[in-house]
N, C-alpha and C. Protein backbone atom coordinates (compact mmCIF):
# COMPACT_ATOMS: atom_id res chain seq x y z
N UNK A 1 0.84 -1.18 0.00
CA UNK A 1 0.00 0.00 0.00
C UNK A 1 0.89 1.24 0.00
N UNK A 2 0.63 1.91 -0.47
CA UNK A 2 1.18 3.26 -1.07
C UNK A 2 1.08 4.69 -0.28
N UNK A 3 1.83 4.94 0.72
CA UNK A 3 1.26 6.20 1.94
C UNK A 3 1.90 7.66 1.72
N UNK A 4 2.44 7.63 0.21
CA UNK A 4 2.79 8.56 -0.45
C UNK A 4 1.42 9.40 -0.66
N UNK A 5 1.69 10.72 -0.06
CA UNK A 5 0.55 11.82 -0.31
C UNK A 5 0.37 12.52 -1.34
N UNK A 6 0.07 13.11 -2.35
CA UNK A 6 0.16 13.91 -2.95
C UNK A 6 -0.28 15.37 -2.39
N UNK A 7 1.07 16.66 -1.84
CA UNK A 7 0.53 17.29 -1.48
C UNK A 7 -0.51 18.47 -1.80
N UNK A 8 -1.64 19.13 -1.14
CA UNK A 8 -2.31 19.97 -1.77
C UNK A 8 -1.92 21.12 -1.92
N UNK A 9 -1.73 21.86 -3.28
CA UNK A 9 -0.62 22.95 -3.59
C UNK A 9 -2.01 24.27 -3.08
N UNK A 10 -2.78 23.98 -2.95
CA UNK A 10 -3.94 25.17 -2.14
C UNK A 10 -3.34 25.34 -0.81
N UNK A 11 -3.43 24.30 -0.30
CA UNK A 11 -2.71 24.39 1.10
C UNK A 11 -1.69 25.39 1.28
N UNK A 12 -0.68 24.99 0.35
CA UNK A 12 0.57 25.33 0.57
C UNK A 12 1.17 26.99 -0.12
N UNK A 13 0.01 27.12 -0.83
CA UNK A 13 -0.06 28.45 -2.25
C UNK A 13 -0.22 29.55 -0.65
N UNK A 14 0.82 30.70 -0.96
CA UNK A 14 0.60 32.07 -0.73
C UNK A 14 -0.55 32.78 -0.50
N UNK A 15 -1.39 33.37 -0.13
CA UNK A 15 -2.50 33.90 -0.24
C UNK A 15 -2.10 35.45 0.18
N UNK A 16 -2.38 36.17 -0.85
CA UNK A 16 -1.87 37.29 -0.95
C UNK A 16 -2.71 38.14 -0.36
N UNK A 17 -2.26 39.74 0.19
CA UNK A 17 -3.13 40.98 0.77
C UNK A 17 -4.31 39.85 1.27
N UNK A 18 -4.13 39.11 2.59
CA UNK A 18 -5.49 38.54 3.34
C UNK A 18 -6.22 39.63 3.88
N UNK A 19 -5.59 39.92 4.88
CA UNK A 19 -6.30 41.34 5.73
C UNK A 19 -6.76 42.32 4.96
N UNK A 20 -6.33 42.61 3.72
CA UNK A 20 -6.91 44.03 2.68
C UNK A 20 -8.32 42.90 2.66
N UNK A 21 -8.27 42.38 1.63
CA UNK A 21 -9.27 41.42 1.10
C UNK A 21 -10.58 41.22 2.05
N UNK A 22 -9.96 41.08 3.48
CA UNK A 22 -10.98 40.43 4.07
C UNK A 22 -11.62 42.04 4.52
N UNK A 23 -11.10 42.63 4.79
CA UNK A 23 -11.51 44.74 5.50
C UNK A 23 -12.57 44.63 4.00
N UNK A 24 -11.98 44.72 2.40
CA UNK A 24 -12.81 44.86 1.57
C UNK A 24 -14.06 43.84 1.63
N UNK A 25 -14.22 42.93 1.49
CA UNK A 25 -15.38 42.12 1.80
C UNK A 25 -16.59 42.83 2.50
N UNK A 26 -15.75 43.07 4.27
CA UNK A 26 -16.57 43.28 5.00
C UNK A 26 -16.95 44.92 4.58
N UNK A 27 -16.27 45.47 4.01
CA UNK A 27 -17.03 46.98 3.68
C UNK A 27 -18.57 46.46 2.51
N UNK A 28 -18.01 46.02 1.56
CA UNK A 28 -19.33 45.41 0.89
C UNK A 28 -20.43 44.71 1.57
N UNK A 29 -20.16 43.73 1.93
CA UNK A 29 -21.23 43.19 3.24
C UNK A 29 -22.18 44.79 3.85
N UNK A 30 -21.58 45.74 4.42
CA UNK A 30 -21.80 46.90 4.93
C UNK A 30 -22.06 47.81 3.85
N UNK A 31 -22.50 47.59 2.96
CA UNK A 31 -22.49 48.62 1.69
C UNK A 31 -23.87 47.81 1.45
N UNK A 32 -23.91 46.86 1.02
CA UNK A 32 -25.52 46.07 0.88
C UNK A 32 -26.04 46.02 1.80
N UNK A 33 -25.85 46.42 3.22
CA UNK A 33 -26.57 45.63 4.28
C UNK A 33 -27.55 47.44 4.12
N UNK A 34 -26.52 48.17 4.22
CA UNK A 34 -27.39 49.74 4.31
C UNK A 34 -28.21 50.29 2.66
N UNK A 35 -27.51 49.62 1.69
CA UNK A 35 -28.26 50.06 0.95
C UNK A 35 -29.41 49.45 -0.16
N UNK A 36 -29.35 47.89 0.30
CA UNK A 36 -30.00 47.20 -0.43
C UNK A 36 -29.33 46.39 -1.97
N UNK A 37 -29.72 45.48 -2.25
CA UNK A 37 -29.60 45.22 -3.84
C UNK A 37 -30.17 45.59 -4.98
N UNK A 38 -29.31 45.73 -6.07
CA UNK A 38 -30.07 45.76 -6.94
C UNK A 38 -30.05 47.34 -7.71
N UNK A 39 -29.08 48.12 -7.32
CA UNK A 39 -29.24 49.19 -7.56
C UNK A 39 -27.97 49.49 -9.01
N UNK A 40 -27.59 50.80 -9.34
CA UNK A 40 -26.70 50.62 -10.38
C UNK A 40 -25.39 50.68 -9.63
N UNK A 41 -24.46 49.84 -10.37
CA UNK A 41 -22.78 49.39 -9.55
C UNK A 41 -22.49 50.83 -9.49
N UNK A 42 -22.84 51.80 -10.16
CA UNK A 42 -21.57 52.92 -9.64
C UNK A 42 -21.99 53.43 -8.65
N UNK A 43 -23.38 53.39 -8.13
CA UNK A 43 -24.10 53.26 -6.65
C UNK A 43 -22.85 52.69 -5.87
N UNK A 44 -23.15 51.53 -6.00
CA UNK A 44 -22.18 50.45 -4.62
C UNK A 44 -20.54 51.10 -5.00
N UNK A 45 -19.80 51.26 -6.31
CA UNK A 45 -18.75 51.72 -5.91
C UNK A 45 -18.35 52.85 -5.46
N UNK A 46 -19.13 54.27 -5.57
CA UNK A 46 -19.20 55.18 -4.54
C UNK A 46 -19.92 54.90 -3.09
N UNK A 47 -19.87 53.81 -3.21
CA UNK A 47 -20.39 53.73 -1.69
C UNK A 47 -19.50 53.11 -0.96
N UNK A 48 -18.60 51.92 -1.87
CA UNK A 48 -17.29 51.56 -1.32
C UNK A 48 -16.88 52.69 -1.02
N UNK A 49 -16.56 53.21 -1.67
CA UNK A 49 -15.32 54.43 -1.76
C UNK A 49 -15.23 55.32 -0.18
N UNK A 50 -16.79 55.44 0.23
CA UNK A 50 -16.84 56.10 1.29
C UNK A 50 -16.50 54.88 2.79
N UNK A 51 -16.65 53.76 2.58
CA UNK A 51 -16.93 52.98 3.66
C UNK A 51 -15.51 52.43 3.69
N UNK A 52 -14.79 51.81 2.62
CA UNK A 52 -13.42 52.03 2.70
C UNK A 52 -12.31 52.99 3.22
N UNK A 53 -12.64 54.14 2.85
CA UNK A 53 -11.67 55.39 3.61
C UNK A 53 -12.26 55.81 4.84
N UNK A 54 -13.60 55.02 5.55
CA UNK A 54 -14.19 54.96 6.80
C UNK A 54 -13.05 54.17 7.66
N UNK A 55 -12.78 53.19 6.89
CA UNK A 55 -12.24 51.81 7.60
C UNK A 55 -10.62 52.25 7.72
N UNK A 56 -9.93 53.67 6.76
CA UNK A 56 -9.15 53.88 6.86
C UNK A 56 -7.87 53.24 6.32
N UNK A 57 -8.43 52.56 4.77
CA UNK A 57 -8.01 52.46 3.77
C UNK A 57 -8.01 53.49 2.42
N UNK A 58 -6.63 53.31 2.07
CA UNK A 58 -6.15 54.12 0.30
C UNK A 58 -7.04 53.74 -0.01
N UNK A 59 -7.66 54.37 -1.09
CA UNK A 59 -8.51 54.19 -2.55
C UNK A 59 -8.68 55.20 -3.62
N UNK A 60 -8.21 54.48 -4.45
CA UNK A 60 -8.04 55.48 -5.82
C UNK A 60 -9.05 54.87 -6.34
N UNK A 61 -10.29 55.93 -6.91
CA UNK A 61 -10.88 55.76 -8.14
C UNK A 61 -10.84 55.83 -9.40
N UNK A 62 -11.35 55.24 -10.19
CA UNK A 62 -11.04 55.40 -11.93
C UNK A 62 -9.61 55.67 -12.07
N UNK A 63 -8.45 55.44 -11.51
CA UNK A 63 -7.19 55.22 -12.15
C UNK A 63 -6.84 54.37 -13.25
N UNK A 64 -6.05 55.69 -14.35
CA UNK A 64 -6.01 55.19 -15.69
C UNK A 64 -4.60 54.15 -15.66
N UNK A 65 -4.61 53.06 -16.41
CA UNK A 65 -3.30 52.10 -16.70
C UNK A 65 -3.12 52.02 -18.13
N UNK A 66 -2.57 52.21 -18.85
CA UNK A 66 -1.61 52.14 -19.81
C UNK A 66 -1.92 50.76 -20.52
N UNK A 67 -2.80 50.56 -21.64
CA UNK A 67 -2.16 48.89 -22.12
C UNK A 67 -1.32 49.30 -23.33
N UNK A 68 -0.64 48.04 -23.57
CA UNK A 68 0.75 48.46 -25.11
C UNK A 68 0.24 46.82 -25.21
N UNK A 69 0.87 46.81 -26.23
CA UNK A 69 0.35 45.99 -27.56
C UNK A 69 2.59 45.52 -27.88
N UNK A 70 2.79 44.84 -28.55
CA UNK A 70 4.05 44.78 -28.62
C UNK A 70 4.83 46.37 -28.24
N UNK A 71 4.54 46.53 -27.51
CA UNK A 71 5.41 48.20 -26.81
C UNK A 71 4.77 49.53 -27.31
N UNK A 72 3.86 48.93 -27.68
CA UNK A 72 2.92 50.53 -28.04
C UNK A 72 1.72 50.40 -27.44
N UNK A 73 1.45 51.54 -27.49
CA UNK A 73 0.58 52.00 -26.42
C UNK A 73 -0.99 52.08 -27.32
N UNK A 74 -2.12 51.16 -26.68
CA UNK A 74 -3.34 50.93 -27.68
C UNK A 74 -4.64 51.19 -27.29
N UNK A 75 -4.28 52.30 -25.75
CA UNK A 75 -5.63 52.13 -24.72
C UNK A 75 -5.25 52.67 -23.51
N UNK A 76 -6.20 52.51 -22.81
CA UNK A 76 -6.18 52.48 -21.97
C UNK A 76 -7.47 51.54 -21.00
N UNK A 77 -6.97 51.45 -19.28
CA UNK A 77 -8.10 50.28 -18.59
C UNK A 77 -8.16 50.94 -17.51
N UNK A 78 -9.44 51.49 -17.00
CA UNK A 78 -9.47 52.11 -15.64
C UNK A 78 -10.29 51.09 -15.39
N UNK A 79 -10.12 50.69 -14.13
CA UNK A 79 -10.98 49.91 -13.00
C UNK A 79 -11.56 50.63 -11.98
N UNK A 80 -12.11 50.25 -11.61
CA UNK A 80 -12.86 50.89 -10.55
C UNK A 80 -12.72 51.42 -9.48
N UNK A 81 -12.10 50.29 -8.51
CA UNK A 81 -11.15 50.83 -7.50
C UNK A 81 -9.98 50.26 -7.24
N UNK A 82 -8.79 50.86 -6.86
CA UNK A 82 -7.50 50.38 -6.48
C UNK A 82 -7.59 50.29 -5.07
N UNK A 83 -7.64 49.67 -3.92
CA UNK A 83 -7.29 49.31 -2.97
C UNK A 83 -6.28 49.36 -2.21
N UNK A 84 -5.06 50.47 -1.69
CA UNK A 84 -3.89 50.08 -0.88
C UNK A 84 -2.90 50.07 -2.04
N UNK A 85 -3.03 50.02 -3.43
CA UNK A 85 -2.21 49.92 -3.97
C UNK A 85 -2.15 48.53 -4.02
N UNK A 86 -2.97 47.59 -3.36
CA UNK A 86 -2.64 46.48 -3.76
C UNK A 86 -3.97 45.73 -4.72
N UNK A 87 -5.19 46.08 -4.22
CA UNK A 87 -6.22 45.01 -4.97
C UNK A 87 -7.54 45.62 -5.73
N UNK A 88 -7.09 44.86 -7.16
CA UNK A 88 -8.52 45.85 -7.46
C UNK A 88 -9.84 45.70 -7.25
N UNK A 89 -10.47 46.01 -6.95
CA UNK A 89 -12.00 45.91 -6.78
C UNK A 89 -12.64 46.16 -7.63
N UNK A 90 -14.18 45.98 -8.25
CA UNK A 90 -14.91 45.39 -9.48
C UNK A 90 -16.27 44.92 -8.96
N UNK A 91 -16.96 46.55 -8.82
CA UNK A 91 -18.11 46.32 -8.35
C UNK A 91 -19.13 45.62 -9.63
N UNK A 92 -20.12 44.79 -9.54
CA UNK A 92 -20.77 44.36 -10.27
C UNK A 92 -22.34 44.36 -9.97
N UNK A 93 -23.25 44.62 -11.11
CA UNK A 93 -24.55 44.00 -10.67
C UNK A 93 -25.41 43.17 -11.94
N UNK A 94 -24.93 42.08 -11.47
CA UNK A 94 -25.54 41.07 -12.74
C UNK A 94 -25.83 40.02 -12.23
N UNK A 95 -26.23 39.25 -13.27
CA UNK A 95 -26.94 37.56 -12.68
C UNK A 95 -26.28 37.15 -12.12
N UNK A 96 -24.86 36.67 -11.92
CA UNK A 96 -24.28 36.04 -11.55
C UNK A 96 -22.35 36.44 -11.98
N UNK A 97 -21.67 36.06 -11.07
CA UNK A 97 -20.18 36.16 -11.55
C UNK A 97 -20.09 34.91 -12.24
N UNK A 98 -19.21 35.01 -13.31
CA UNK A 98 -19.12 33.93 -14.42
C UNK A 98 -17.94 33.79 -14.94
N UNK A 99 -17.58 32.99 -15.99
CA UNK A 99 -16.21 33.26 -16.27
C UNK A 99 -15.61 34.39 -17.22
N UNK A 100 -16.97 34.89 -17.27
CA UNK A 100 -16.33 36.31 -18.54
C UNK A 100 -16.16 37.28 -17.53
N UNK A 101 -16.58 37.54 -16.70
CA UNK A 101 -16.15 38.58 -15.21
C UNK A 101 -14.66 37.78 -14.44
N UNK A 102 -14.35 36.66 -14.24
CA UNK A 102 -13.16 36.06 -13.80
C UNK A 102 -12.04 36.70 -15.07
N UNK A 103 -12.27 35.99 -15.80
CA UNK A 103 -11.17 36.22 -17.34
C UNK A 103 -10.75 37.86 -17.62
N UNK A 104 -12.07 38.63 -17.04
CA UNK A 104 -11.64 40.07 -17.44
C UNK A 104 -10.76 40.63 -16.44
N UNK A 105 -11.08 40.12 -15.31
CA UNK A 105 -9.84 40.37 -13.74
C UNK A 105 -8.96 39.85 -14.04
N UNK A 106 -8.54 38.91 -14.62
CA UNK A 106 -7.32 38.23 -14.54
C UNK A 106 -6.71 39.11 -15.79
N UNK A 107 -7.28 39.12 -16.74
CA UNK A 107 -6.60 41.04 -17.99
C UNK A 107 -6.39 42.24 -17.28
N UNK A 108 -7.13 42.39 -15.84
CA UNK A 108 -7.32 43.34 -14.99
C UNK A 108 -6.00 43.69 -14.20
N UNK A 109 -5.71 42.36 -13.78
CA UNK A 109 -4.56 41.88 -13.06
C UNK A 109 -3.09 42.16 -13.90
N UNK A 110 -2.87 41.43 -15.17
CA UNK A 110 -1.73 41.74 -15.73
C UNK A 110 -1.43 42.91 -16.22
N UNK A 111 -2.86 43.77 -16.54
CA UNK A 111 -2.37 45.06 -17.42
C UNK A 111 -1.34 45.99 -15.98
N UNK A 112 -2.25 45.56 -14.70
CA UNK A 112 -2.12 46.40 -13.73
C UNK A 112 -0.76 45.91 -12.68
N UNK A 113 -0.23 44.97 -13.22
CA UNK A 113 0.73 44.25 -12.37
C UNK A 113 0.45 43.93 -10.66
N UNK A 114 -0.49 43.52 -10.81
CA UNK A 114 -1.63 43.69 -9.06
C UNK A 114 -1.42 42.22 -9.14
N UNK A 115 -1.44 41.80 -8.09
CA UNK A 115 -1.76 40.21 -7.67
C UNK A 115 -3.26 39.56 -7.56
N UNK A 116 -3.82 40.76 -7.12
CA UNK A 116 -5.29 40.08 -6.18
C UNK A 116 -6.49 40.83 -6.84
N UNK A 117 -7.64 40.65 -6.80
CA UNK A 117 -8.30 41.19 -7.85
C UNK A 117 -9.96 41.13 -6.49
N UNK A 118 -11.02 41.82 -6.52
CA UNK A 118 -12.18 41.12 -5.48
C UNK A 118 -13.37 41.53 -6.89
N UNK A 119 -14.18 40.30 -7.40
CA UNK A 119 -15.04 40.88 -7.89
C UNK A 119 -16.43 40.76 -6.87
N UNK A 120 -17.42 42.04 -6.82
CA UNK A 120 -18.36 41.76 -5.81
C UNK A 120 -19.76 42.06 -6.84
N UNK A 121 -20.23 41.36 -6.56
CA UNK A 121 -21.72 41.13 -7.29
C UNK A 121 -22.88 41.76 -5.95
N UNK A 122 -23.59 42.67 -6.12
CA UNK A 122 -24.73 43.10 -5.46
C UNK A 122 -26.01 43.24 -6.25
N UNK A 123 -25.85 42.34 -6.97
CA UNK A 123 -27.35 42.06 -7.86
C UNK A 123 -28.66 41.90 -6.78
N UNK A 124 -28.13 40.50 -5.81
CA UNK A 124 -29.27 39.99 -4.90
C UNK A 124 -29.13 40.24 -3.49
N UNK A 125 -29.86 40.14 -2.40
CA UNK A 125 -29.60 40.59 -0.79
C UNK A 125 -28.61 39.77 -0.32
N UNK A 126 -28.68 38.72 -1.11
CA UNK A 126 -27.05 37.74 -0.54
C UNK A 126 -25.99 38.09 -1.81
N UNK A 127 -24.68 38.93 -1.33
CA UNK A 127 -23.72 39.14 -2.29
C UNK A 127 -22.79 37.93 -2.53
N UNK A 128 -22.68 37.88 -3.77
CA UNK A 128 -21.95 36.99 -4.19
C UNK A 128 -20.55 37.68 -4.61
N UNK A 129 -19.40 37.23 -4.19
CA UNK A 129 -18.10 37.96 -4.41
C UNK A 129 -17.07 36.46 -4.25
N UNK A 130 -15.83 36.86 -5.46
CA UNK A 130 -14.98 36.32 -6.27
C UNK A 130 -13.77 36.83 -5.72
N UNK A 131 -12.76 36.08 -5.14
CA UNK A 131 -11.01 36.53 -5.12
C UNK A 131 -10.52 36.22 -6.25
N UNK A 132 -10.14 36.77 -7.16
CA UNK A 132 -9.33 36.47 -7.82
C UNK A 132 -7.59 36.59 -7.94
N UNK A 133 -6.56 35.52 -7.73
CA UNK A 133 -5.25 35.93 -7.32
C UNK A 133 -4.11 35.33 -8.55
N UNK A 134 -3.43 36.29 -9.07
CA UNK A 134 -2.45 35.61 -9.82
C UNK A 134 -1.29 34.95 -8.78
């Protein structure tokens, strides 16, 4: 019998900005709890914006990033909110987070050289929210 484990690389994987991540969560939690679902996202992300720098966190809004194309420059990608300099946030209000909202954080992530990404869905009274981490 064979008592060789294969170990679990989740286990063992980094988990990046925990404490940002988890402060952001709980501001959303507190952003739906006072204002309900269902309203338009730039609602909930000015509402982050205020409940975050409550909590006594950085936050930059609509900061512009630069995309290049083989070294030229073809655009630009503002997100929503920057977090600490470390995580972006990606208020949402739709059916559901899916993989075309995952896939666009993770473009979110490289244009922006960020590690950690939170997408938060306030479509319904129970929020549904996504870590996303390179």
């Amino acid at each position: 019998m064979n008592t060789d484990r294969v170990p679990d690389l989740r286990s063992t994987a980094e988990v990046h900005h925990k404490a940002e991540t988890h402060e952001i969560v709980g501001s959303a939690f507190s952003v739906l709890n006072e204002l309900g679902h269902g309203l338009h996202e730039k609602i909930y992300e000015n509402a982050l914006v205020v409940e975050l720098r409550r909590r006594g966190l950085a936050v930059a809004q609509q900061k512009s990033f630069e995309v290049l194309y083989q070294g030229q420059r073809v655009g630009e990608f503002i997100p929503d909110l920057i977090v600490s300099d470390k995580v972006i946030v990606d208020a949402k209000v739709v059916d559901r987070l899916g993989e075309h909202e995952k896939g666009q954080m993770l473009n979110y992530l490289k244009i922006t050289k960020l590690r950690v990404g939170l997408l938060l869905n306030f479509r319904y009274a129970r929020m549904e929210w996504e870590r996303i981490q390179l």
